[in-house]
Protein backbone atom coordinates (compact mmCIF):
# COMPACT_ATOMS: atom_id res chain seq x y z
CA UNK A 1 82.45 97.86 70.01
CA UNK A 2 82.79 99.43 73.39
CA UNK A 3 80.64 101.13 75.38
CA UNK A 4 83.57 104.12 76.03
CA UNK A 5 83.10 104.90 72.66
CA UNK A 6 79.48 105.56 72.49
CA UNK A 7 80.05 107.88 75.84
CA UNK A 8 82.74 109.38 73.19
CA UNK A 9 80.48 109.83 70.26
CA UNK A 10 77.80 111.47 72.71
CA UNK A 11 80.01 113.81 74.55
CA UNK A 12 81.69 115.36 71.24
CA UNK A 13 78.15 115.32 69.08
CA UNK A 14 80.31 112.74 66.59
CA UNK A 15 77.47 112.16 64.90
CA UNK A 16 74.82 113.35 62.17
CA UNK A 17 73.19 116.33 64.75
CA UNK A 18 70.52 117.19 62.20
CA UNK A 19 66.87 114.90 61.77
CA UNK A 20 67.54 112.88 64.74
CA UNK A 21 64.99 110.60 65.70
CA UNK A 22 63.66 108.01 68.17
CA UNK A 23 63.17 104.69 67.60
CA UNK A 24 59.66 105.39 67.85
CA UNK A 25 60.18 108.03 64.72
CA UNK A 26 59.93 111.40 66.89
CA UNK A 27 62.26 113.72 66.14
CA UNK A 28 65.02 114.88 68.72
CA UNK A 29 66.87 117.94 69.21
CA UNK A 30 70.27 117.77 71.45
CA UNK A 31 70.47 121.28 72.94
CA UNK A 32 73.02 120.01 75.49
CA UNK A 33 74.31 116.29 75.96
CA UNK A 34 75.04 116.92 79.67
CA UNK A 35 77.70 116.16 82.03
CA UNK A 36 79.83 113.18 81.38
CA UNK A 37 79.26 110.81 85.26
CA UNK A 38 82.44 108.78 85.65
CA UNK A 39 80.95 107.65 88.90
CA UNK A 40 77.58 105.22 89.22
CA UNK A 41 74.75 106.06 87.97
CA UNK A 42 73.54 107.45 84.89
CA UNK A 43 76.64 108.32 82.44
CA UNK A 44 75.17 111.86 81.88
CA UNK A 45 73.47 113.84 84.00
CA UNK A 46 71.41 116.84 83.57
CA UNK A 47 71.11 116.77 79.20
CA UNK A 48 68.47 119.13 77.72
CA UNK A 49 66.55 117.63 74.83
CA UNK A 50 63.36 118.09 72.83
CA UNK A 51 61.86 114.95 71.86
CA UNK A 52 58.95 115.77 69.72
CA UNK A 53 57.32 118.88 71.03
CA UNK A 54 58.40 118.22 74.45
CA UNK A 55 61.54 119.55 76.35
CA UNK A 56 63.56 117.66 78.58
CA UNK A 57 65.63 117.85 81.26
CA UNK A 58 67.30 115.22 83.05
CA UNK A 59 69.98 112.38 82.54
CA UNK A 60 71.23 110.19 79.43
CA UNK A 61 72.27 106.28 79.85
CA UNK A 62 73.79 104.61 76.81
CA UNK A 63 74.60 101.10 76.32
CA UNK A 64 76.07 99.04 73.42
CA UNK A 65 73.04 96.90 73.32
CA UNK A 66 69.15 98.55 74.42
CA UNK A 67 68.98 94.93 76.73
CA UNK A 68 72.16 95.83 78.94
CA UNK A 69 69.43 98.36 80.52
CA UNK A 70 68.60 94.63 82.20
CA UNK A 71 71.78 93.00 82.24
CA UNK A 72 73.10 95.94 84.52
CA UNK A 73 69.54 95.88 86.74
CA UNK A 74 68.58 99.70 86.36
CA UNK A 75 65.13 98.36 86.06
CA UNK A 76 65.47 97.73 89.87
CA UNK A 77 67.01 101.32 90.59
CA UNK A 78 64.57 104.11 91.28
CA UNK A 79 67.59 106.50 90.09
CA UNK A 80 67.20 105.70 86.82
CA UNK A 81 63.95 107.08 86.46
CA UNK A 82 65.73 110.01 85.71
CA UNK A 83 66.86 108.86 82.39
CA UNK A 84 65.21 110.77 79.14
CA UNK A 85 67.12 109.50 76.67
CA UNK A 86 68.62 105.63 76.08
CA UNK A 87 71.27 105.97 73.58
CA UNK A 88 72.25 102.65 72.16
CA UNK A 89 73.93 101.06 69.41
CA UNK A 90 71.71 97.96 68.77
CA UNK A 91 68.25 98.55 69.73
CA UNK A 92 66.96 95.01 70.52
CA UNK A 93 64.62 95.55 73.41
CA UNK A 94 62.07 98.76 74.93
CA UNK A 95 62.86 99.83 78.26
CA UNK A 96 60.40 101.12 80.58
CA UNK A 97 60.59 103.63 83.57
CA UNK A 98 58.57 102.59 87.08
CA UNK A 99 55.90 103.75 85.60
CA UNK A 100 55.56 102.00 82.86
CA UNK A 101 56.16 104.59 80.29
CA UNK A 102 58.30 103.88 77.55
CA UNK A 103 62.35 105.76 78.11
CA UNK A 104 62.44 107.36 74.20
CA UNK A 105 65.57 105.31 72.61
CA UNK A 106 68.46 106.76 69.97
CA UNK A 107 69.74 104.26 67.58
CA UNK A 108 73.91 105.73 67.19
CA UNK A 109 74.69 103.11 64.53
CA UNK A 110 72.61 104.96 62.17
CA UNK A 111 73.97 108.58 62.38
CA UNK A 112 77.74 108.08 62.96
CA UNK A 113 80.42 109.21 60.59
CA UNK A 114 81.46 106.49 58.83
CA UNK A 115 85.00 107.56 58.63
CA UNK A 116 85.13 107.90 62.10
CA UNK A 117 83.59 104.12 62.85
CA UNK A 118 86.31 103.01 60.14
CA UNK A 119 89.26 104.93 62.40
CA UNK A 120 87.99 103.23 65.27
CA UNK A 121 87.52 99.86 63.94
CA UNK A 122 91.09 100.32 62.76
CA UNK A 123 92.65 101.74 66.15
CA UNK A 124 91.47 98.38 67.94
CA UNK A 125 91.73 96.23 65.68
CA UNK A 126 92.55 92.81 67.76
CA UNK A 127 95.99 92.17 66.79
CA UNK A 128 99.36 91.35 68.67
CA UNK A 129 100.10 94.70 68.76
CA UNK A 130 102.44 96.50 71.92
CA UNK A 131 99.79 99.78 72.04
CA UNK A 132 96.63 99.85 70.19
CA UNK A 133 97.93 102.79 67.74
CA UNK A 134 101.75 101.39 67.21
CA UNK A 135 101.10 101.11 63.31
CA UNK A 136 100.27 105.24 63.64
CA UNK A 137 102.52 106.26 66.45
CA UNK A 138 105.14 107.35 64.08
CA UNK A 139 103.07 109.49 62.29
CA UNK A 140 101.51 111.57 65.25
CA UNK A 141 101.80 115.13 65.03
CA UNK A 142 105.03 116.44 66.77
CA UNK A 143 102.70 119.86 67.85
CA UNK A 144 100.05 117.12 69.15
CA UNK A 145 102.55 115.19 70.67
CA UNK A 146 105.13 117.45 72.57
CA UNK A 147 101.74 119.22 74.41
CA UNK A 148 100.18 115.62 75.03
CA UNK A 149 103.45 114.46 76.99
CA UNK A 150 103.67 117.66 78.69
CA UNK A 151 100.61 117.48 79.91
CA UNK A 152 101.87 113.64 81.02
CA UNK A 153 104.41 114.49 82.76
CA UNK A 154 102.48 116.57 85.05
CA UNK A 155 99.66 113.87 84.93
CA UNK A 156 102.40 111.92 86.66
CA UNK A 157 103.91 114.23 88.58
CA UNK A 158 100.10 114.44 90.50
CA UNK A 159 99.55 110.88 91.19
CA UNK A 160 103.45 110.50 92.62
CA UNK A 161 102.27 113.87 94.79
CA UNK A 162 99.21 111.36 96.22
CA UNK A 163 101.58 108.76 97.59
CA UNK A 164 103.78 112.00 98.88
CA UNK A 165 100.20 113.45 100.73
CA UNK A 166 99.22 109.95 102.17
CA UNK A 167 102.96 109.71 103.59
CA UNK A 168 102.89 113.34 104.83
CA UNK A 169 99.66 112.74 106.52
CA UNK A 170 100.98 109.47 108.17
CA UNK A 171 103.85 111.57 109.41
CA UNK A 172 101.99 114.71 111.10
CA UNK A 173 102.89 117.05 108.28
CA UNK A 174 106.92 116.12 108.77
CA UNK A 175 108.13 117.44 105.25
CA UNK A 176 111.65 116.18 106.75
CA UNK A 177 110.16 112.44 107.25
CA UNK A 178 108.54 112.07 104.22
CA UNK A 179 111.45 113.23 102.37
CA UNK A 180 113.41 110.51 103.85
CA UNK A 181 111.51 107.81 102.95
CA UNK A 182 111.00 108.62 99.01
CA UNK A 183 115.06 109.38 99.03
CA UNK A 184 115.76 105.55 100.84
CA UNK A 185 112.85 104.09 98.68
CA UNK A 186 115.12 105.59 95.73
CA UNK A 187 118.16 104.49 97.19
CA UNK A 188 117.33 100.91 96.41
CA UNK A 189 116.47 101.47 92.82
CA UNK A 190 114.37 98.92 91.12
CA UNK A 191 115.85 95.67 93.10
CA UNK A 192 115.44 96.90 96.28
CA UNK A 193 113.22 99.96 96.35
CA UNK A 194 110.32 98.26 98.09
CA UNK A 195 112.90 96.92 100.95
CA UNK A 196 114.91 100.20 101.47
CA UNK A 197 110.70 101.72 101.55
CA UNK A 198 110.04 99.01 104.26
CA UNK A 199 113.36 99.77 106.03
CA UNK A 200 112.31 103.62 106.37
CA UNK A 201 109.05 102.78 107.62
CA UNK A 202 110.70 100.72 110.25
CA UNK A 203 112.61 104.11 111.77
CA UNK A 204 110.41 106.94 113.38
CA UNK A 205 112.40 109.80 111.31
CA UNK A 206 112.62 111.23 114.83
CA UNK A 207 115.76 109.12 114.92
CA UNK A 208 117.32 109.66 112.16
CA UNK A 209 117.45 113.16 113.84
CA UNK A 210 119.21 112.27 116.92
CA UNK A 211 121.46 109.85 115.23
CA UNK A 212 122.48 112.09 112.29
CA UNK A 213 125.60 113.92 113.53
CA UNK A 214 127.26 110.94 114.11
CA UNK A 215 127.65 109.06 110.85
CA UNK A 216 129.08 105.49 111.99
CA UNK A 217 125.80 105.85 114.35
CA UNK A 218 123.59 106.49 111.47
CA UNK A 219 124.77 103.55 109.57
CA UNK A 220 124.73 101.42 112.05
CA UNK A 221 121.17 101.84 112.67
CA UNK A 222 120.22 101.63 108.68
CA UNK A 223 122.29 98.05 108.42
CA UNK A 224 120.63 97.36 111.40
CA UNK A 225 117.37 97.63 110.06
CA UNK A 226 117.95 96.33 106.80
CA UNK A 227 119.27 93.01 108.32
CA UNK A 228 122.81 93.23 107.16
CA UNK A 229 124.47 92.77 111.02
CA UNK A 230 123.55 89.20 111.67
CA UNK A 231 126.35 87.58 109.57
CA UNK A 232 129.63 86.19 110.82
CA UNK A 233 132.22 88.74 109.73
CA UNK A 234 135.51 89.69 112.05
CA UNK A 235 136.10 92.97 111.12
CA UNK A 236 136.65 95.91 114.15
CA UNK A 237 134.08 98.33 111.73
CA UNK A 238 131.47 95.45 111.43
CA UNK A 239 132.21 94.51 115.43
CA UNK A 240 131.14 98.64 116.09
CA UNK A 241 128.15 98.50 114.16
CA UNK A 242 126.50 95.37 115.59
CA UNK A 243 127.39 97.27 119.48
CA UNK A 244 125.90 100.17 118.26
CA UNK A 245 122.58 98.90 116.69
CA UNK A 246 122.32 96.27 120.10
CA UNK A 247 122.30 99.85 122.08
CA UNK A 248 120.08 101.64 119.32
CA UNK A 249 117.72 98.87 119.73
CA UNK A 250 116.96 99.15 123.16
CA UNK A 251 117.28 102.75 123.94
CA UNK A 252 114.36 103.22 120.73
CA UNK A 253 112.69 99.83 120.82
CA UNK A 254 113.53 99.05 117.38
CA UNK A 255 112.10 96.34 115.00
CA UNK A 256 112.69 95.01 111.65
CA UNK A 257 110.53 92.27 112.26
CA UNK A 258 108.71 93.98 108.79
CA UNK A 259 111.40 94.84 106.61
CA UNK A 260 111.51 93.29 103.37
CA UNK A 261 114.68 91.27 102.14
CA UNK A 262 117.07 93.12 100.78
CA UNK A 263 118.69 91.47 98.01
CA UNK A 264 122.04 91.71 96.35
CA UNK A 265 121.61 89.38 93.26
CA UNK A 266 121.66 91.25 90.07
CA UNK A 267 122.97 94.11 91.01
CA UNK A 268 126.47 95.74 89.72
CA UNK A 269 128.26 96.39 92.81
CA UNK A 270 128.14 100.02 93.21
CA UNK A 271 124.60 99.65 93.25
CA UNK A 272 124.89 96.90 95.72
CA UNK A 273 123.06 97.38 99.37
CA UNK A 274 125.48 98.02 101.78
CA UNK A 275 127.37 101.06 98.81
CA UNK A 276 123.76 102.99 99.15
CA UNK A 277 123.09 102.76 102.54
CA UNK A 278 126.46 104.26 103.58
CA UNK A 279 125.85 106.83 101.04
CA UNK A 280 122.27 108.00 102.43
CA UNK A 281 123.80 107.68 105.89
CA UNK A 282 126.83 110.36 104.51
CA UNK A 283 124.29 112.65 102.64
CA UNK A 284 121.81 112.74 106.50
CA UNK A 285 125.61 113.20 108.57
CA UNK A 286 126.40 116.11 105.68
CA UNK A 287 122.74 118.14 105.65
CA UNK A 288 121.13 118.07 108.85
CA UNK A 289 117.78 120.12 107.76
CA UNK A 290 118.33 118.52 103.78
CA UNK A 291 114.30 118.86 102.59
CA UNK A 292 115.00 123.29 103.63
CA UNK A 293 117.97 123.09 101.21
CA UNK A 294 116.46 121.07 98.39
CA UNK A 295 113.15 123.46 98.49
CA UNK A 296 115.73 126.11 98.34
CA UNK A 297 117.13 124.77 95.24
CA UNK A 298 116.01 125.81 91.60
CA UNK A 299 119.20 125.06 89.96
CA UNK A 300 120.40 121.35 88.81
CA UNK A 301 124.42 122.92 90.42
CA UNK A 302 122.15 123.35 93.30
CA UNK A 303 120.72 119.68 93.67
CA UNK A 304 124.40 118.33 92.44
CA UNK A 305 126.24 119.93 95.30
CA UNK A 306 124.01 118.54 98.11
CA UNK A 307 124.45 115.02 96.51
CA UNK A 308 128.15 115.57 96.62
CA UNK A 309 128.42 113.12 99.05
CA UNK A 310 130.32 109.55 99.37
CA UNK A 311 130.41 106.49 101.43
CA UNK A 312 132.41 105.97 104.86
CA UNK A 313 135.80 104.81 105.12
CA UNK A 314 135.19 101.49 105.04
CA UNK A 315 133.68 101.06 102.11
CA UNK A 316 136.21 103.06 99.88
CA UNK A 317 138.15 99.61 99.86
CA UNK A 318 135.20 97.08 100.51
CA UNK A 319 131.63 96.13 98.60
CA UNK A 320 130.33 93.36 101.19
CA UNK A 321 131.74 93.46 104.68
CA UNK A 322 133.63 90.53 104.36
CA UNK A 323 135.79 90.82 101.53
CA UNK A 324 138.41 93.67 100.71
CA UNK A 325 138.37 95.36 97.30
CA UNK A 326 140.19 97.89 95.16
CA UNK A 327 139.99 101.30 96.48
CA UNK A 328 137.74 103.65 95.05
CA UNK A 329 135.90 106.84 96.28
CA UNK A 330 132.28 105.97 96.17
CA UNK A 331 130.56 109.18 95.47
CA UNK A 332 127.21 109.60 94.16
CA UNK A 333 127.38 109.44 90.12
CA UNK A 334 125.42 112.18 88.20
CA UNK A 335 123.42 109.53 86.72
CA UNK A 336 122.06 108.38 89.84
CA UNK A 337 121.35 112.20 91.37
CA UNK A 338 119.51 112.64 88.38
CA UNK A 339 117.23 109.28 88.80
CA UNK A 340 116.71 110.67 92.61
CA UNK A 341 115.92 114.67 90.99
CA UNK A 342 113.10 112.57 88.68
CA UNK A 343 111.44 110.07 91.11
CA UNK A 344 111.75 111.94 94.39
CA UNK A 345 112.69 115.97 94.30
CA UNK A 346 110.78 116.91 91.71
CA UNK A 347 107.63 115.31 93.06
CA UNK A 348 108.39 117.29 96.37
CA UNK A 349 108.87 120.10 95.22
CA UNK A 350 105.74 119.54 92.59
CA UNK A 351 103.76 118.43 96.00
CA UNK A 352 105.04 120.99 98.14
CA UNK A 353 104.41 124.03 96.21
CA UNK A 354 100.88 122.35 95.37
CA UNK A 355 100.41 122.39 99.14
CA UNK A 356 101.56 126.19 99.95
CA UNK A 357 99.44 127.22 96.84
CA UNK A 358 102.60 128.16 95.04
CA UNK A 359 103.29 127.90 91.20
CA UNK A 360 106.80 126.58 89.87
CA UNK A 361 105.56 124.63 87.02
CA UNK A 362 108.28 126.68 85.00
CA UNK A 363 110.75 125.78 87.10
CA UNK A 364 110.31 122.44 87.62
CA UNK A 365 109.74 122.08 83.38
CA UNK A 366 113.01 123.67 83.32
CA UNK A 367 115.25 121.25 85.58
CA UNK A 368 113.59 118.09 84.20
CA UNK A 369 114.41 119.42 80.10
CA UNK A 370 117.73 119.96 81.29
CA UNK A 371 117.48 115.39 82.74
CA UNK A 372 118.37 113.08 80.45
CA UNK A 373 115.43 110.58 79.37
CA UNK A 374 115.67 107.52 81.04
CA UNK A 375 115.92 103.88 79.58
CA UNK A 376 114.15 101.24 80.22
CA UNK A 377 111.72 98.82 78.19
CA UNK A 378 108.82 101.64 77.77
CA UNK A 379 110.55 104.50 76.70
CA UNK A 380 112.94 102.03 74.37
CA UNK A 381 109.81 100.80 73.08
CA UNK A 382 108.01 104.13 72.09
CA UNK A 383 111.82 105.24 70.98
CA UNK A 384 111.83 102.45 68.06
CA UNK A 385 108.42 103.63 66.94
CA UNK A 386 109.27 107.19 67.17
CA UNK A 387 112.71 108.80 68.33
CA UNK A 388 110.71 111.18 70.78
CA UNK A 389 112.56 110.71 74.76
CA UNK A 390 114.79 113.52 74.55
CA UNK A 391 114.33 114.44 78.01
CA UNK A 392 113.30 113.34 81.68
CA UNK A 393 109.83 115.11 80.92
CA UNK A 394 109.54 112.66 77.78
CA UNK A 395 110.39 109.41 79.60
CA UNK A 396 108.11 110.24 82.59
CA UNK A 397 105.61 110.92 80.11
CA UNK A 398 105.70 108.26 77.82
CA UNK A 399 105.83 105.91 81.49
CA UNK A 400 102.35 108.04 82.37
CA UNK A 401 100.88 106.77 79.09
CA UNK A 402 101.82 103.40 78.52
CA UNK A 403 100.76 102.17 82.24
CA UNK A 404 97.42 104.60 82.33
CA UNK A 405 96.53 105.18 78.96
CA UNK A 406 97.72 102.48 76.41
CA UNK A 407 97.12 99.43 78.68
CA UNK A 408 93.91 100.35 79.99
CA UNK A 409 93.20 100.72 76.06
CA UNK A 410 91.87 104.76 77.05
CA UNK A 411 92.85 105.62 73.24
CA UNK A 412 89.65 107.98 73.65
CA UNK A 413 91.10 109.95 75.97
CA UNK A 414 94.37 110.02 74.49
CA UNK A 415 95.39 113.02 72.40
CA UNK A 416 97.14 110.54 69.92
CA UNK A 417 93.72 108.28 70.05
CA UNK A 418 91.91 111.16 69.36
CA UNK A 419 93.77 112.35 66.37
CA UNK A 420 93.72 108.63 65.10
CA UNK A 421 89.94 108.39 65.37
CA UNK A 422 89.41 111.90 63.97
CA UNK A 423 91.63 111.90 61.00
């Protein structure tokens, strides 16, 4: 048993509403069971309730067993004097206010649905299972399901736009800067996301802006960063970059000194390092005021035209700087555009319009219906339960509820929990 539960049984009246009574045998009526308090203190405030012949107004604390009262110490917190009602499961203790007057105690274990108890007792059941409900996944409700993963994607969508407000604070409300660092965090991909992060942290975006017209410049001051120009290599490109990150150095006091590693093991090489830092550098020296244009943008021909971009020269024929390779135009794939459209312009855009009071839900439904799902081990997962990523809003979604939902074990606020417990 867990004590969310009981909060859930209260909060929905899932029990028998009619000849309710105190442990003491008076008879209670629930005219409201008050505001559900996900902070400390009392787990509902301001309840009205008529215990006998009196009427109350005032808060509700409910605990699995009557004895947790202790075990948490409200006896020594004046706040929860307050409390009219102790709603337990086991009563195996009175509780007392300051006072000395008894708190009037509801036994739920008497007055819940047994069907419901039975759902419950099923739901989290302590087995080896991947989510609490995978035996019943397949069966959800598609109706049930395609809102609940809406509403998930947008669930996500607002706690990516609280990493984007922190950054934007940190940056003196520089849309431009904080653009930059999601789209080089992205850059990296899974490997090396949290290096290419630490590596745009490293540059004030104030010189990106006076290095951007000149592309060899740019990149230069990107492998700089990132730690790639202290190898041996005898090359006249690798020769100009180290000069030009020496100069870029002093003339903006630069340091790396923080920058994480950035790795190149396990990675195909058009995903390696060196490929995606040339290609942010190209897509900076191609759109000098980029975040304007990608607000601009409501169309994914839009978003695939300013991503139209490729590495330099010098790494059409090379992967690493010291050894020579096939030749090959290194352009951004659509594949990858779209990973960059799901984890970083969508959430600006989300953020931004949140910020300017603006509503493009619609719109930003409609571009990420139109993204393939992506695949990874979640979305595989919930795939061989139930064939239900069809779309970028899907994946997203089903990432939103496997990480905040299913492993916190929050089936009861789940829309799939629910419908389990309530079947």
């Amino acid at each position: 048993m867990r004590e969310d539960f009981l909060h859930y049984i209260w909060k929905h009246k899932k029990f028998q509403i009619n000849n309710l009574k105190t442990t003491a045998g008076e008879p209670v009526v629930v005219t409201s069971v008050g505001q559900h308090n996900y902070n400390s203190g009392s787990d509902f405030f301001n309840a009205k309730l008529k215990i006998g012949e009196q009427l109350w107004a005032g808060n509700v604390e409910i605990h699995i067993k009557a004895s947790d009262w202790f075990l948490h110490n409200h006896e020594q917190d004046p706040a929860y004097d307050n409390v009219i009602l102790h709603v337990v499961w086991e009563d195996d203790t009175e509780v007392f206010r300051n006072n000395n007057t008894p708190i009037p105690t509801l036994v739920l274990k008497d007055v819940i649905d047994e069907a419901l108890l039975n759902n419950y007792k099923r739901l989290f059941a302590k087995e080896n299972k991947w989510i609490n409900c995978e035996n019943d996944f397949g069966a959800t409700d598609a109706f049930v399901l395609t809102n609940w993963l809406e509403r998930l994607y947008f669930e996500r969508l607002e706690r990516k736009s609280e990493t984007i407000e922190s950054l934007l604070q940190a940056s003196n409300n520089d849309w431009e800067a904080v653009l930059f660092k999601m789209l080089t965090k992205n850059f990296g991909l899974k490997v090396n996301g949290d290096s290419f992060f630490s590596l745009a942290q490293s540059i004030d975006f104030s010189i990106v802006r006076k290095t951007q017209s000149n592309p060899q410049v740019l990149e230069a001051l990107l492998f700089g960063q990132a730690g790639l120009l202290n190898q041996d290599v005898q090359n006249a490109y690798y020769s100009g970059l180290e000069k030009e990150y020496e100069f870029l150095k002093v003339k903006f006091k630069l340091t790396n000194s923080n920058v994480l590693p950035i790795q190149f093991f396990r990675l195909r090489p058009p995903n390696f390092p060196t490929i995606r830092l040339s290609q942010l550098a190209s897509l900076y020296a191609a759109h000098q005021n980029l975040f304007s244009k990608l607000i601009e943008g409501n169309t994914l021909e839009d978003f695939y035209n300013l991503f139209k971009v490729s590495t330099s020269q010098f790494w059409k024929t090379h992967y690493t700087f010291q050894k020579e390779s096939k030749a090959s135009t290194k352009t951004l794939s659509k594949s990858f555009i779209d990973l960059l459209l799901i984890n970083t312009i969508l959430p600006i855009k989300f953020s931004y319009a949140k910020q300017k009071g603006q509503e493009i839900d619609s719109e930003i439904l409609e571009i990420a219906s139109l993204l393939a799902s992506e695949k990874n081990s979640i979305v595989n997962a919930f795939n061989a339960l139930k064939k239900v990523s069809k779309s970028s809003i899907d994946s997203q979604a089903l990432i939103q509820l496997k990480t905040e939902y299913c492993d916190k074990h929050k089936c009861l606020q789940c829309a799939i929990g629910n419908a389990l417990i309530n079947d």
